[in-house]
Protein backbone atom coordinates (compact mmCIF):
# COMPACT_ATOMS: atom_id res chain seq x y z
CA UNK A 1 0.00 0.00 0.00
CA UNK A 2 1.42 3.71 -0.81
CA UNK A 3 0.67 5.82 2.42
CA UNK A 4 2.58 9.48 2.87
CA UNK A 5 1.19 9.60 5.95
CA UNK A 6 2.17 7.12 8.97
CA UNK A 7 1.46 8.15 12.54
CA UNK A 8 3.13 5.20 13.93
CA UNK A 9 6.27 6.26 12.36
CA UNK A 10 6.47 8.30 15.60
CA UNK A 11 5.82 5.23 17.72
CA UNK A 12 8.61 3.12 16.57
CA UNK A 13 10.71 3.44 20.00
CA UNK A 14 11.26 4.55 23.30
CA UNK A 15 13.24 7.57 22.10
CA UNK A 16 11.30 8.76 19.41
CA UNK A 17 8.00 8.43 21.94
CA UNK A 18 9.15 10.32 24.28
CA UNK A 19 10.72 12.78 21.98
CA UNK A 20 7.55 13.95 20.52
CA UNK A 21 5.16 13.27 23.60
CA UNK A 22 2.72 16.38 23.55
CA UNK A 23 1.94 16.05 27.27
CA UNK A 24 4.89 17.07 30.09
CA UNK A 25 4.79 16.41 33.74
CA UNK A 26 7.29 17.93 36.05
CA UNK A 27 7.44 16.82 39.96
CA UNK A 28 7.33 20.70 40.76
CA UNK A 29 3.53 20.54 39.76
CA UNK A 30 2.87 17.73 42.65
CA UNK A 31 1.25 18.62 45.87
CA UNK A 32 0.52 15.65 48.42
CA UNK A 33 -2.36 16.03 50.90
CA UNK A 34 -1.30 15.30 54.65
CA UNK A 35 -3.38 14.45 57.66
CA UNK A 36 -2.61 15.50 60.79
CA UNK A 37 -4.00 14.78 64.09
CA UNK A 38 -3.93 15.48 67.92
CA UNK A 39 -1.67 13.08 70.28
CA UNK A 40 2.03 11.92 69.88
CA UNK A 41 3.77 9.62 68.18
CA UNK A 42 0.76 8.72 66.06
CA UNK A 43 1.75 7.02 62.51
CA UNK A 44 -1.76 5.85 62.34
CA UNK A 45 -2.82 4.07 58.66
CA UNK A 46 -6.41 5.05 56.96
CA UNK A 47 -7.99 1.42 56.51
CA UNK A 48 -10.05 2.85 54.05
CA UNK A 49 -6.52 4.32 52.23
CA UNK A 50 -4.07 1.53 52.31
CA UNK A 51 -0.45 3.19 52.56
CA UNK A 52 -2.26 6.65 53.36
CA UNK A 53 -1.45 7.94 57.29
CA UNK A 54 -2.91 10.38 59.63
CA UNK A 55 0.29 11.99 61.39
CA UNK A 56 0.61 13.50 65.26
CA UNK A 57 2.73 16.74 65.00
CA UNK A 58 5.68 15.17 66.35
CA UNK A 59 5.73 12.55 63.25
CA UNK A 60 4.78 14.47 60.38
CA UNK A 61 8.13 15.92 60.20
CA UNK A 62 9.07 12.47 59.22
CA UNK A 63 6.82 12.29 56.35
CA UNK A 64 7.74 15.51 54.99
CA UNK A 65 11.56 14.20 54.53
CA UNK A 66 10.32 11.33 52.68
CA UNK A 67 8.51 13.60 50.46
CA UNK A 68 11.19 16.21 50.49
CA UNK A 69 13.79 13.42 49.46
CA UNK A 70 11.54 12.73 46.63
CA UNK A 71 11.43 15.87 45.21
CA UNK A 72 7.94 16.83 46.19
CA UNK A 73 8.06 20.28 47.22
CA UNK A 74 4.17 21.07 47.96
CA UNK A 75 1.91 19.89 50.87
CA UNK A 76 -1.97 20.35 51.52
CA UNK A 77 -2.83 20.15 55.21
CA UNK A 78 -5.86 18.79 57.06
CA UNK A 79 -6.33 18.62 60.56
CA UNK A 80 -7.91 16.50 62.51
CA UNK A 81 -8.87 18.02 65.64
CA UNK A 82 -10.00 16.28 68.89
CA UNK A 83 -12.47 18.70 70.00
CA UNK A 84 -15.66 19.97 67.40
CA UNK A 85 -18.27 21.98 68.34
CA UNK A 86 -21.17 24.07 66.34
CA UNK A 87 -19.40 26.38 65.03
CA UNK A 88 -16.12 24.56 64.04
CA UNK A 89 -14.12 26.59 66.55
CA UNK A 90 -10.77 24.73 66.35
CA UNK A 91 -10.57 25.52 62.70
CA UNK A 92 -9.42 29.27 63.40
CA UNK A 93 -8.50 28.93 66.88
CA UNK A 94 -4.68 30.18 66.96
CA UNK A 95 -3.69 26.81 68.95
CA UNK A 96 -5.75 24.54 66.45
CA UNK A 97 -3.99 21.47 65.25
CA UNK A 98 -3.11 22.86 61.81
CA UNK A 99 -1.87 25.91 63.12
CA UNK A 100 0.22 24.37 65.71
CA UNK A 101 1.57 21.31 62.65
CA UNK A 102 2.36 24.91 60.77
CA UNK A 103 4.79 26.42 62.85
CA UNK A 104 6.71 23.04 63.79
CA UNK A 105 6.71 21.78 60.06
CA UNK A 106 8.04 25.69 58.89
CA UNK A 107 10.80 25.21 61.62
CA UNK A 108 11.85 22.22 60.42
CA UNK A 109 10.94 22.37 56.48
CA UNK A 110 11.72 25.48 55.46
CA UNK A 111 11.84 24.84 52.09
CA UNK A 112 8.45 23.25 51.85
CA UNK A 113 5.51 25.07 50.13
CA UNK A 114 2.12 24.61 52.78
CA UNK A 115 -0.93 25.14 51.34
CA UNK A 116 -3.89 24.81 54.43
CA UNK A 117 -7.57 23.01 53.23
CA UNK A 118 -9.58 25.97 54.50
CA UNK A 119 -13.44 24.84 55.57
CA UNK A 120 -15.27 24.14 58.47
CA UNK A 121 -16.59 20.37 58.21
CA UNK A 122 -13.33 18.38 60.32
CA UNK A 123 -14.03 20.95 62.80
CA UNK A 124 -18.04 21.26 63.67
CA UNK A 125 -20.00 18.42 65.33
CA UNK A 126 -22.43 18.32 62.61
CA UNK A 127 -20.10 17.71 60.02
CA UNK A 128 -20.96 20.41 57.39
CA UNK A 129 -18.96 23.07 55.94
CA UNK A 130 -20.52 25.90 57.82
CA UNK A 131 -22.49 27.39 60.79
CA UNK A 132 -25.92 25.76 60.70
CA UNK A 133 -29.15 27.60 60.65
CA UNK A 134 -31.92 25.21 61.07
CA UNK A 135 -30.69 21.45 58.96
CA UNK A 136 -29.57 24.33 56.54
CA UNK A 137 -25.91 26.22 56.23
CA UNK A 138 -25.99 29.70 56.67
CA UNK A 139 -23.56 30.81 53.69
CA UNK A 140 -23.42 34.19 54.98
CA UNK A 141 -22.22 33.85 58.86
CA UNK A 142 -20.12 30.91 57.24
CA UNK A 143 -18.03 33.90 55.38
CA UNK A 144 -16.66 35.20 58.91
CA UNK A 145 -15.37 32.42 59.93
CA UNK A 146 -13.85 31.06 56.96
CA UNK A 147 -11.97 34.43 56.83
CA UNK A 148 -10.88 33.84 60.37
CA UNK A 149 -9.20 30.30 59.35
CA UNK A 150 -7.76 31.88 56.51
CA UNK A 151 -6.04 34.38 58.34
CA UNK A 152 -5.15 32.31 61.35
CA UNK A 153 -3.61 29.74 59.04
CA UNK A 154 -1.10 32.57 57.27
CA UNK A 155 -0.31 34.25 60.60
CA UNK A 156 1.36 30.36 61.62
CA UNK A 157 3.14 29.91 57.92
CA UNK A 158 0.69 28.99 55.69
CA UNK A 159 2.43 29.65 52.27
CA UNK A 160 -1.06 29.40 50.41
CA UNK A 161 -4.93 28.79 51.64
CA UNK A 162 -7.18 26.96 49.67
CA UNK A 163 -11.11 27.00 50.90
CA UNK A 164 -13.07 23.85 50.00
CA UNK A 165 -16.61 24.91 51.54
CA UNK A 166 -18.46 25.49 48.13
CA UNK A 167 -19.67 28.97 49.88
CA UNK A 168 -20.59 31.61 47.91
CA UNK A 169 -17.93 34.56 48.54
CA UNK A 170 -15.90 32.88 50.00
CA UNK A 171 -12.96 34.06 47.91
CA UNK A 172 -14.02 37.79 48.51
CA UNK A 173 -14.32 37.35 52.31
CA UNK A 174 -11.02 35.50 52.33
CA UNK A 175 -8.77 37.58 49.78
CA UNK A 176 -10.54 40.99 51.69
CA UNK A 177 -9.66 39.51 55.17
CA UNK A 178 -6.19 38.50 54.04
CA UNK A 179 -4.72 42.10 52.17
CA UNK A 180 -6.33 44.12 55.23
CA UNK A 181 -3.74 42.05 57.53
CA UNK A 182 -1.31 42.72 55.04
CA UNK A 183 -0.74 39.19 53.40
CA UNK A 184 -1.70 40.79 49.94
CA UNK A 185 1.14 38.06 48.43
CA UNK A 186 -0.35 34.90 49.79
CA UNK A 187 -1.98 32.96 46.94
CA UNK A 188 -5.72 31.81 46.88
CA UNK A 189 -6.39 28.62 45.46
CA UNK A 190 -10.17 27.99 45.38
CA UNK A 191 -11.75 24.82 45.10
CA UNK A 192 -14.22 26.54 42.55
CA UNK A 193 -15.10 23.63 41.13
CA UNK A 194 -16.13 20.63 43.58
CA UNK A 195 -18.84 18.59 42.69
CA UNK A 196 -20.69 16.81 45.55
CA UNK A 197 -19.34 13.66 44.46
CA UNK A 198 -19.23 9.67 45.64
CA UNK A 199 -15.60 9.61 45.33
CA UNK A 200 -14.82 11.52 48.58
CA UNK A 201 -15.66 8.97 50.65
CA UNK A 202 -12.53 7.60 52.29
CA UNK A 203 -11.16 10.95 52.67
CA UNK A 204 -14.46 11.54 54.97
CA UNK A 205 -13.47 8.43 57.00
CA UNK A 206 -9.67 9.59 57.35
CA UNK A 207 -10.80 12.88 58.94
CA UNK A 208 -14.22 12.04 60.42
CA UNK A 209 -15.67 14.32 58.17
CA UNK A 210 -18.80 13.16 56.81
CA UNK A 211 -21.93 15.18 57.58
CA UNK A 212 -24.08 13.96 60.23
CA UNK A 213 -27.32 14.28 58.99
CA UNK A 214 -28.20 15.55 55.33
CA UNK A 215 -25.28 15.67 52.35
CA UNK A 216 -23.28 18.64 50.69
CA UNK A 217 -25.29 19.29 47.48
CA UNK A 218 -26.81 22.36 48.72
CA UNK A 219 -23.34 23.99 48.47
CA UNK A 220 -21.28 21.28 46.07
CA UNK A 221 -22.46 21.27 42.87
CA UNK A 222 -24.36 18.62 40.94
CA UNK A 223 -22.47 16.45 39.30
CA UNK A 224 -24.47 16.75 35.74
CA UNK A 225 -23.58 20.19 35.32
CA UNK A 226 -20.95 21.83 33.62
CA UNK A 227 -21.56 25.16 32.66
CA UNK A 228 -21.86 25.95 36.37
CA UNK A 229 -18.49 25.28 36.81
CA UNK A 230 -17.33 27.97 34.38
CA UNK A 231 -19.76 30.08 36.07
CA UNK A 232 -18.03 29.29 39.63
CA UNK A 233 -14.10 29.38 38.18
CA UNK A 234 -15.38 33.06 36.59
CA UNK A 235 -17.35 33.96 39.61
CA UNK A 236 -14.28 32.71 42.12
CA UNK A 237 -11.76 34.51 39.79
CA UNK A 238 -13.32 37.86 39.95
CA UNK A 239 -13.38 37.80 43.94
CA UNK A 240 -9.63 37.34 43.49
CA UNK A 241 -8.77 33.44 43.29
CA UNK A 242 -4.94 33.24 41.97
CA UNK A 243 -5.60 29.68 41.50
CA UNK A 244 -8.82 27.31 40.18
CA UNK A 245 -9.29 23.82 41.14
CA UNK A 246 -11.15 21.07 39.89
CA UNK A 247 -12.58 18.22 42.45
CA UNK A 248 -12.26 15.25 42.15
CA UNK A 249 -10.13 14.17 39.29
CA UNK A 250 -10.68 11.45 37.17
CA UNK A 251 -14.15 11.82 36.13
CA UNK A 252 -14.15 15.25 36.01
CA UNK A 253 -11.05 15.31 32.73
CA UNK A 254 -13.93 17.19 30.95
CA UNK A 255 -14.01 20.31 33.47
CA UNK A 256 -10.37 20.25 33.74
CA UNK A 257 -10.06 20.98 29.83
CA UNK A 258 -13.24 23.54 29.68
CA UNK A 259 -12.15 25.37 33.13
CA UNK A 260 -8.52 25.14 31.54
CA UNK A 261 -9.92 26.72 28.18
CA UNK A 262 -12.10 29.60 29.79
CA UNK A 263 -9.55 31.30 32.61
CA UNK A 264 -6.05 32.87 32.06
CA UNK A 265 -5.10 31.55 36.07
CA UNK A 266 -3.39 28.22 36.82
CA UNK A 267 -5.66 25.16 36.97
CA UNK A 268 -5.21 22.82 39.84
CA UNK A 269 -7.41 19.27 39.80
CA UNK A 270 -7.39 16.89 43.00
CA UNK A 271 -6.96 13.68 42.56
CA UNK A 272 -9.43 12.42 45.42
CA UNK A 273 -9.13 9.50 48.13
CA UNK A 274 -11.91 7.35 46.04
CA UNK A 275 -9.60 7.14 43.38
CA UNK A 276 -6.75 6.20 44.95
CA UNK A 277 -8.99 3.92 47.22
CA UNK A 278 -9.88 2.00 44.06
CA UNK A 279 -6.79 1.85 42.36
CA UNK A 280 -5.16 0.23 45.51
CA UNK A 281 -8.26 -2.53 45.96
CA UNK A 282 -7.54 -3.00 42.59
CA UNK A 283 -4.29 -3.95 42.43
CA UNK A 284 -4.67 -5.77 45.81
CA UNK A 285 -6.74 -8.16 43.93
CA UNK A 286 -3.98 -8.42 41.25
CA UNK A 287 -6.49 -6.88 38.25
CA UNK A 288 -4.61 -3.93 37.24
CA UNK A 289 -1.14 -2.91 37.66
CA UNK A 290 -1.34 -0.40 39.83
CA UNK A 291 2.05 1.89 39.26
CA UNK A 292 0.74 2.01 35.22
CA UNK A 293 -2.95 3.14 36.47
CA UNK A 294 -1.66 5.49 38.53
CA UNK A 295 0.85 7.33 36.02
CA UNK A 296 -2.00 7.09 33.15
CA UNK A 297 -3.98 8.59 35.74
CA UNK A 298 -2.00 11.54 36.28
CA UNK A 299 -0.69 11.91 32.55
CA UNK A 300 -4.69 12.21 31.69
CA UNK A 301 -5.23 15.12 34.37
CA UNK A 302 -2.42 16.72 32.95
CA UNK A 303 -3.43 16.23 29.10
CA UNK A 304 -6.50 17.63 30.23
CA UNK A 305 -4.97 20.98 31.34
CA UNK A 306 -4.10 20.31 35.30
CA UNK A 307 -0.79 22.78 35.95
CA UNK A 308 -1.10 20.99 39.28
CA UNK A 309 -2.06 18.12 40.61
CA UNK A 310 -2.93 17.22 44.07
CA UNK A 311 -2.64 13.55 44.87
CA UNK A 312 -2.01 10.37 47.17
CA UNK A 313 0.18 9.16 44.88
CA UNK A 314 3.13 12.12 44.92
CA UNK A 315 5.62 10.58 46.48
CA UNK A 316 5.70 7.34 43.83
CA UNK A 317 4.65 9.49 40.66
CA UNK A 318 8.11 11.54 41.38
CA UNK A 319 9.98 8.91 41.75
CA UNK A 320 8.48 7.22 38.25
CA UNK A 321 8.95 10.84 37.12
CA UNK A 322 12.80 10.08 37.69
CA UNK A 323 12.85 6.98 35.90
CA UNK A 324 11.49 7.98 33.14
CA UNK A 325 7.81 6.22 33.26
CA UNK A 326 6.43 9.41 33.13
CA UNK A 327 6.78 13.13 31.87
């Protein structure tokens, strides 16, 4: 047959593949989430996230050299506090267990880049995202207090804040809160687009999060819509987000590529604890090999348009990053 054209010329070899691979990864883009509790000398496994921890102050310094060995540079924080009330008080408290994991992991860690999960749900008995009025969340009083964990998170080191309540002005109350303190150069990386999704259900286990009556779909959006998520990104962007995420991952590619398309701001997407939950029952069972899911995994969020990407899987995606497996 007489063909000019012969795409798999390009295919022929390791070399060549990688030579002309459209999509490039870079371990700088990597940010690992981190649990960390009250107690010491907790190293306590997440059944529900085999090979996942939650970490007492004293022994998340160890984790962070792991990651900082590996050449993962970026950390989200979640804290896991032992006291919740109604109003989430721990969560801006100046002593609260992220605050306090702040300054010991800055003295430490220098070098590392902390970004602080800003939202109210670890913290209040009820388990939602905000101060209740009623069985409902009162968006508005919410604002306050999100501002307040914000700010009390920068004042102990928090290199970047990123609020995860779905709340509408949140990024206003936040960004106003933050340049009248005089943090004007702390980023804001919104979770603009979160979807009140299935997949986040072993993070909810690993930090006793889940709601306890009700769900989130008043404030998380429905997971059939898209154009609300450009709406959101826009919406979050104007009230002074430096940063838009997309939540969860993997079946969410789609909003990655049509946020990615519609703002001119960095586009984060979070690989969630569902996914990784599945990819590690998975390979426990021997059905998929579970370092290639998880690098086709990531390479897809970043074809998509990620410029970061927040995941379990960090620490091993740098180190496949090294050898070549990926990027």
């Amino acid at each position: 047959m007489k063909m000019i054209k012969r795409p798999r010329r390009l295919r022929g070899g390791e070399t060549i593949r990688r030579m002309v691979r459209e999509t490039r990864v870079d371990k700088a883009s990597l940010m690992y989430p981190v649990f960390v509790k009250e107690g010491s000398n907790i190293i306590e496994e997440i059944p529900s996230m085999p090979g996942q921890y939650r970490y007492s102050i004293d022994r998340l310094c160890r984790k962070l050299e792991t990651l900082s060995d590996a050449g993962v540079s970026s950390v989200m924080l979640f804290g896991i506090p032992d006291h919740k009330d109604e109003v989430g008080s721990g969560a801006y408290a100046s002593d609260g267990i992220v605050q306090r994991a702040l300054r010991e992991a800055k003295k430490e860690f220098p070098d590392m880049y902390y970004v602080t999960d800003v939202c109210m749900c670890e913290y209040t008995s009820h388990g939602h995202c905000g101060v209740l009025c009623g069985h409902d969340v009162d968006n508005d009083k919410t604002l306050k207090l999100l501002a307040d964990t914000a700010l009390s998170h920068v004042e102990a080191g928090a290199d970047m804040v990123a609020p995860s309540d779905m709340m509408d002005g949140r990024i206003a109350a936040i960004r106003t809160r933050l340049d009248g303190a005089g943090f004007t150069n702390i980023p804001v990386m919104s979770y603009a687009v979160k979807y009140a999704s299935a997949f986040y259900g072993p993070f909810r286990d690993a930090a006793g999060s889940a709601p306890s009556f009700g769900d989130r779909k008043t404030y998380q959006m429905d997971f059939h819509n898209s154009r609300e998520g450009i709406k959101e990104a826009l919406l979050d962007i104007e009230e002074g987000a430096d940063i838009i995420m997309v939540k969860p991952a993997m079946s969410y590619l789609d909003m990655v590529a049509k946020v990615k398309e519609a703002v001119n701001v960095p586009v984060a997407s979070y690989s969630v604890s569902g996914e990784y939950a599945m990819v590690k029952a998975a390979a426990k069972m021997d059905w998929v090999d579970e370092e290639r899911i998880m690098c086709e995994m990531a390479a897809s969020a970043y074809r998509a348009g990620s410029d970061i990407y927040i995941t379990y899987f960090a620490e091993e995606l740098a180190k496949c990053m090294d050898e070549g497996r990926i990027g």
